[in-house]
Protein backbone atom coordinates (compact mmCIF):
# COMPACT_ATOMS: atom_id res chain seq x y z
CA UNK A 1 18.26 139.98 72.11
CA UNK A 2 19.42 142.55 74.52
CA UNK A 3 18.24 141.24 77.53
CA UNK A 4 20.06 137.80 76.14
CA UNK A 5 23.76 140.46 75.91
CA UNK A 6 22.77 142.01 79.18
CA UNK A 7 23.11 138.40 80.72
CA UNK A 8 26.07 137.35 79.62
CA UNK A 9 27.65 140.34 80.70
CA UNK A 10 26.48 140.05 84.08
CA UNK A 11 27.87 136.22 84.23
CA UNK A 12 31.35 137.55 82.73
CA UNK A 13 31.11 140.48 85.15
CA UNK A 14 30.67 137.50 88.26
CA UNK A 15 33.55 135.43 86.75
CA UNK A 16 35.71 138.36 86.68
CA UNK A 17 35.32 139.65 90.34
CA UNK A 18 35.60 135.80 91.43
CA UNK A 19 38.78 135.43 90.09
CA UNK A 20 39.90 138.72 91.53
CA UNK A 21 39.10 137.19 95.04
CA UNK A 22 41.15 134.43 94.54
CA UNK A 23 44.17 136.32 93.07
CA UNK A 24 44.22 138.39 96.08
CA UNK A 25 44.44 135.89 99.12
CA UNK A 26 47.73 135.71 99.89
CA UNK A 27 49.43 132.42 101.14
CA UNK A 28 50.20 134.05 104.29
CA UNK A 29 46.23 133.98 105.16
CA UNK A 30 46.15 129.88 104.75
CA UNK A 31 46.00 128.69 108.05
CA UNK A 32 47.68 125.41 107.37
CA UNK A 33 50.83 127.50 106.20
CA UNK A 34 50.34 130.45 109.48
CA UNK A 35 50.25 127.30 111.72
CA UNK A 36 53.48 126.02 109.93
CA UNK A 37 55.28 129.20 110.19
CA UNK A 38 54.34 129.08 114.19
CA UNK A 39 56.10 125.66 114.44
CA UNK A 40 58.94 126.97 113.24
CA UNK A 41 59.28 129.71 115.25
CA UNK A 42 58.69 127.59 118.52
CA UNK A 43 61.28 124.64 117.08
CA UNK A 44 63.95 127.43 116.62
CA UNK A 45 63.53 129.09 120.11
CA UNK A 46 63.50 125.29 121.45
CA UNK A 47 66.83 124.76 119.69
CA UNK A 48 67.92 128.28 120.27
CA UNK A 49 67.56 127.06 124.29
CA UNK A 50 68.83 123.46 123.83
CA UNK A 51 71.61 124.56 122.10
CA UNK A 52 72.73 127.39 125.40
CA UNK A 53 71.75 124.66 128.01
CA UNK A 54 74.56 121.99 126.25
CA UNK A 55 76.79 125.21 126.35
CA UNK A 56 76.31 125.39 130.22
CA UNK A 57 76.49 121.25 130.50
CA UNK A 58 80.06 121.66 128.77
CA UNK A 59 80.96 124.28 130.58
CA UNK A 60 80.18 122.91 133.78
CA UNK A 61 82.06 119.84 133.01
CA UNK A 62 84.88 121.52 131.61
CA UNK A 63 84.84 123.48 135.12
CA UNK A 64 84.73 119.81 136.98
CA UNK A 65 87.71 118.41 134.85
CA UNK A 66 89.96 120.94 136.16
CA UNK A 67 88.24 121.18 139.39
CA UNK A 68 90.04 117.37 139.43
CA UNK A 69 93.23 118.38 137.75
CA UNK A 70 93.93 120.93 140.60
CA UNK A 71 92.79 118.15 142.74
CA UNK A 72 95.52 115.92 141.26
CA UNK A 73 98.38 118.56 140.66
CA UNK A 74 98.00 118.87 144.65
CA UNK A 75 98.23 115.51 145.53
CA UNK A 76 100.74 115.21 143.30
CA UNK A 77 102.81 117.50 144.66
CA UNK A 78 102.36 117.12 148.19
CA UNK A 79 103.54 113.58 147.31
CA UNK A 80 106.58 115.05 146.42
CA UNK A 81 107.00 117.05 149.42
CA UNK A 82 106.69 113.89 151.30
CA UNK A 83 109.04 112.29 149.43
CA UNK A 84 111.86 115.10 149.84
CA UNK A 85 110.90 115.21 153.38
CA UNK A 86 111.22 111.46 153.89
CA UNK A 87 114.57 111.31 151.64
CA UNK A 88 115.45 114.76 154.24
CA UNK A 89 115.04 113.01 157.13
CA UNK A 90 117.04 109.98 156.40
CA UNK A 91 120.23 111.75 155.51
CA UNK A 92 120.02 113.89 158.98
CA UNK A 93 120.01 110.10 160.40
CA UNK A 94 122.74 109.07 158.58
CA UNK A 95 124.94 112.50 159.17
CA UNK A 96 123.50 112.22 162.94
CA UNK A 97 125.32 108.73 163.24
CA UNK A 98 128.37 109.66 160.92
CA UNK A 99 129.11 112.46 163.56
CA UNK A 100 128.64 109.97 166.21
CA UNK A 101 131.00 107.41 164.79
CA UNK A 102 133.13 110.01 164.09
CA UNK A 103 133.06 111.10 167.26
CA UNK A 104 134.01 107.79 168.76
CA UNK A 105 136.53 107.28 165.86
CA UNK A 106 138.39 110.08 167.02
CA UNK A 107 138.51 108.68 170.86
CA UNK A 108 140.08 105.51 169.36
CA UNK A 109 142.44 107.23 167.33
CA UNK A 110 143.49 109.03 170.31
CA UNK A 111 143.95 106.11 172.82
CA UNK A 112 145.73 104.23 169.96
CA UNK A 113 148.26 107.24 169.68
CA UNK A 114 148.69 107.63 173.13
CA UNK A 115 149.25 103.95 173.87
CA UNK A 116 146.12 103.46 176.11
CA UNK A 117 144.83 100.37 173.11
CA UNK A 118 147.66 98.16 172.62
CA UNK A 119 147.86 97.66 168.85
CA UNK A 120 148.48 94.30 167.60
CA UNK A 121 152.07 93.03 167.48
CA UNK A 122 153.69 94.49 163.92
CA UNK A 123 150.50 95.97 162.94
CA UNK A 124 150.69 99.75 164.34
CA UNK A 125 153.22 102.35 163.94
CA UNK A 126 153.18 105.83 164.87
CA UNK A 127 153.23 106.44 160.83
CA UNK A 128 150.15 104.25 160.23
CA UNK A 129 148.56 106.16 162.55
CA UNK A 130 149.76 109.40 161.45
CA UNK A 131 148.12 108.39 158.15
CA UNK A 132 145.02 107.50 159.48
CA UNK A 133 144.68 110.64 161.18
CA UNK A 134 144.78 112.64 158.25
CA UNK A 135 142.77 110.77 156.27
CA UNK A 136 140.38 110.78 158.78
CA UNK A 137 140.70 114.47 159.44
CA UNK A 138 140.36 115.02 155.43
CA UNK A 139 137.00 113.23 155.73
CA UNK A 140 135.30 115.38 158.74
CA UNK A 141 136.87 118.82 156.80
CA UNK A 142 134.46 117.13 153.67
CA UNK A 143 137.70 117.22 151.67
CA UNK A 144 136.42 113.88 150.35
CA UNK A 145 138.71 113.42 147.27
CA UNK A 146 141.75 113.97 149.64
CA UNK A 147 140.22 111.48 152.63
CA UNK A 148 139.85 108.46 149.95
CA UNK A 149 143.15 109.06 148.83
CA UNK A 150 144.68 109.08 152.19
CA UNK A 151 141.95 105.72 153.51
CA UNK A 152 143.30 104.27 150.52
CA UNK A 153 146.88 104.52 150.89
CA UNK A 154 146.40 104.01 154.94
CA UNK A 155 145.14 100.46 153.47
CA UNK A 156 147.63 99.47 150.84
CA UNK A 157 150.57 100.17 153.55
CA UNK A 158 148.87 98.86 157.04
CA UNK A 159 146.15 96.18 156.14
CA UNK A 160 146.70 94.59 159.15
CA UNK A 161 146.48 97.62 161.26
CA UNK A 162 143.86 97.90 163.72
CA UNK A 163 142.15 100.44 162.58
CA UNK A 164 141.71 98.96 158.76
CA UNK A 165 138.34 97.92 159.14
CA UNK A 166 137.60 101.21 160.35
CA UNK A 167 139.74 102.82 157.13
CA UNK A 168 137.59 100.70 155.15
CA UNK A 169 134.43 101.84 156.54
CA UNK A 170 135.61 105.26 156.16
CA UNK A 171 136.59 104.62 152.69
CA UNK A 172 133.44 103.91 151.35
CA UNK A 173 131.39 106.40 153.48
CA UNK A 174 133.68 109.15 151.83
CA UNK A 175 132.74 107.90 148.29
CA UNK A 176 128.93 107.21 149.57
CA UNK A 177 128.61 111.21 150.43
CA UNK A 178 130.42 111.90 146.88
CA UNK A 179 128.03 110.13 145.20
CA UNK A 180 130.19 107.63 143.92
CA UNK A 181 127.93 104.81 144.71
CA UNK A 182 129.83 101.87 142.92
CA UNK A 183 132.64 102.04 144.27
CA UNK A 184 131.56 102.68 147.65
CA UNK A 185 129.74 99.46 146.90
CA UNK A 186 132.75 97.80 146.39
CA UNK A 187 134.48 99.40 149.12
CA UNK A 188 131.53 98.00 152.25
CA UNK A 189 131.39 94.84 150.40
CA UNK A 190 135.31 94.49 150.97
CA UNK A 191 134.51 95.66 154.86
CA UNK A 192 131.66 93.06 155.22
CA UNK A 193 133.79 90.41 153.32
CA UNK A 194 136.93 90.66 155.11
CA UNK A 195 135.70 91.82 158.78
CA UNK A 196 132.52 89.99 159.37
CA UNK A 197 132.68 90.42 162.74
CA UNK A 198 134.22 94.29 162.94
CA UNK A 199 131.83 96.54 164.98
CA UNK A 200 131.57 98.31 161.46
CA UNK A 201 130.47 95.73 159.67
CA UNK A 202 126.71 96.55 160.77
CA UNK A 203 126.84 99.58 159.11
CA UNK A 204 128.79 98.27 156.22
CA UNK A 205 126.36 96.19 155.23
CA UNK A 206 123.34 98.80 155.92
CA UNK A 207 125.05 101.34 153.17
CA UNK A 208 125.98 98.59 151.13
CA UNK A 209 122.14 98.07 150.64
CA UNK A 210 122.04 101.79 150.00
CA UNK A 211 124.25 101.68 147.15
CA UNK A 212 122.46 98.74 145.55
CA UNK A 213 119.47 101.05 146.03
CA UNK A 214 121.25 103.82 144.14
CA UNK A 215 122.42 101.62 141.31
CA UNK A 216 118.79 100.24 140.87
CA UNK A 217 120.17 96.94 141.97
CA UNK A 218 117.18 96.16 144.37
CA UNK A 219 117.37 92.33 144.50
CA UNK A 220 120.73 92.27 145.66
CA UNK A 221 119.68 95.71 147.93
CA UNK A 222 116.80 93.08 149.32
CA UNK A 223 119.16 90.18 149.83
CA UNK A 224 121.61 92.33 152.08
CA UNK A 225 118.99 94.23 153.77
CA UNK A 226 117.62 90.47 154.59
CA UNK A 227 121.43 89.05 155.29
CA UNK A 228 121.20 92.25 157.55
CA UNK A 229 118.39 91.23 159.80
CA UNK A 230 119.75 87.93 160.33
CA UNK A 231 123.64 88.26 160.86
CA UNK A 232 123.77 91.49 163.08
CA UNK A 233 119.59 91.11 165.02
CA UNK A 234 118.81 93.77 167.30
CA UNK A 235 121.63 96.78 166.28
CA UNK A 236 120.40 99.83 165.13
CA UNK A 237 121.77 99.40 161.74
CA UNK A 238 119.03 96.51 161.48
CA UNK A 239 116.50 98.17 162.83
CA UNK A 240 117.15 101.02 160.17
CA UNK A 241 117.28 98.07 157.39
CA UNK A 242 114.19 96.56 158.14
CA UNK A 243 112.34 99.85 158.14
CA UNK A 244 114.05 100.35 155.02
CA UNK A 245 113.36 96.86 153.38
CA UNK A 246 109.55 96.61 154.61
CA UNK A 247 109.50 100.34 151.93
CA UNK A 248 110.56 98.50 148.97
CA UNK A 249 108.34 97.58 146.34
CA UNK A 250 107.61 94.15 145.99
């Protein structure tokens, strides 16, 4: 009998110190779950460094899209100084050969006042050109207002005059530099209609282009750039119209 109680306490005694053992190793020892726990460390510090290399890919790219906009911003404005320069340039022309017509304008007006040009019979008095001249002298001061008032009148009193082709021309140049472009319009379209074959009417028709420009009319700019070429070939006003037509958009 006691050796029987002895044994069973010995088997209970195993049982007990087994289950012990297994109570006491921890889930940390499994290797499965140790070799889980690895992964994720190694997936986070691969994410970790995929994540700060598409930081640096954005960045770089955000550094090459305005790499391109500075690009742009600088063609873009050195378009515009070309432009200004271009637009510059042409009105030094035009003030370059407005002095030199002036200039000649005044050796007419002299010779016609001091009898060297014979004016045509009933056309010329010495009040017509008295009227001229100040209009004229209204228009070299830049006293525009005053010179297209004085053109104006010169016209409604002498339109036979001599020099009313030239008042004409003068008229609408003085309303061209005042930025009045229609009615300088009007005013060379009067001088091309009525004096076809005056030595102005090369010019006449050269600014009348301009003001169609201005006015966005740029058919009818095309058309008398084109009339241009043809009816006055080989004057400088042509010249300066084809250069100006062969710029226009088609």
């Amino acid at each position: 009998m006691k050796r029987l109680a002895y044994g069973r306490l010995a088997a209970v005694a195993m049982l007990a110190l087994g289950l012990t053992g297994c109570a006491t190793y921890g889930p940390e020892e499994d290797p499965v779950q140790i070799r889980l726990d690895d992964l994720d460390t190694r997936l986070a510090r691969i994410e970790r460094v995929v994540t700060n290399q598409t930081l640096v890919e954005l960045s770089q790219r955000l550094d090459a899209v305005q790499n391109e906009l500075r690009l742009l911003r600088g063609q873009v404005e050195e378009s515009g100084n070309t432009q200004q320069s271009l637009a510059k340039q042409q009105r030094d022309l035009y003030a370059d050969l407005d002095r030199r017509l002036a200039a000649l304008e005044t050796a007419r007006t002299g010779s016609l006042l001091s009898g060297t040009i014979a004016p045509a019979p009933g056309a010329a008095s010495p009040e017509a050109e008295r009227d001229y001249g100040r209009a004229f002298d209204a228009l070299k001061a830049g006293e525009y207002p005053a010179a297209i008032s004085g053109f104006q009148g010169f016209l409604g009193s002498w339109p036979a005059h001599p020099l009313a082709d030239n008042a004409q021309y003068w008229l609408g140049q003085a309303h061209y530099v005042n930025r009045s472009y229609e009615p300088a319009a009007a005013a060379f379209a009067n001088l091309v209609a009525q004096w076809p074959t005056s030595s102005k009417a090369a010019d006449g028709m050269l600014k009348l282009a301009l003001c169609q420009l201005e006015l966005q009319q740029r058919d009818a700019a095309r058309q008398t750039l084109q009339r241009l070429a043809v009816e006055h070939a080989g004057t400088d006003a042509a010249r300066q119209g084809q250069e100006r037509l062969a710029r226009l958009p088609r």
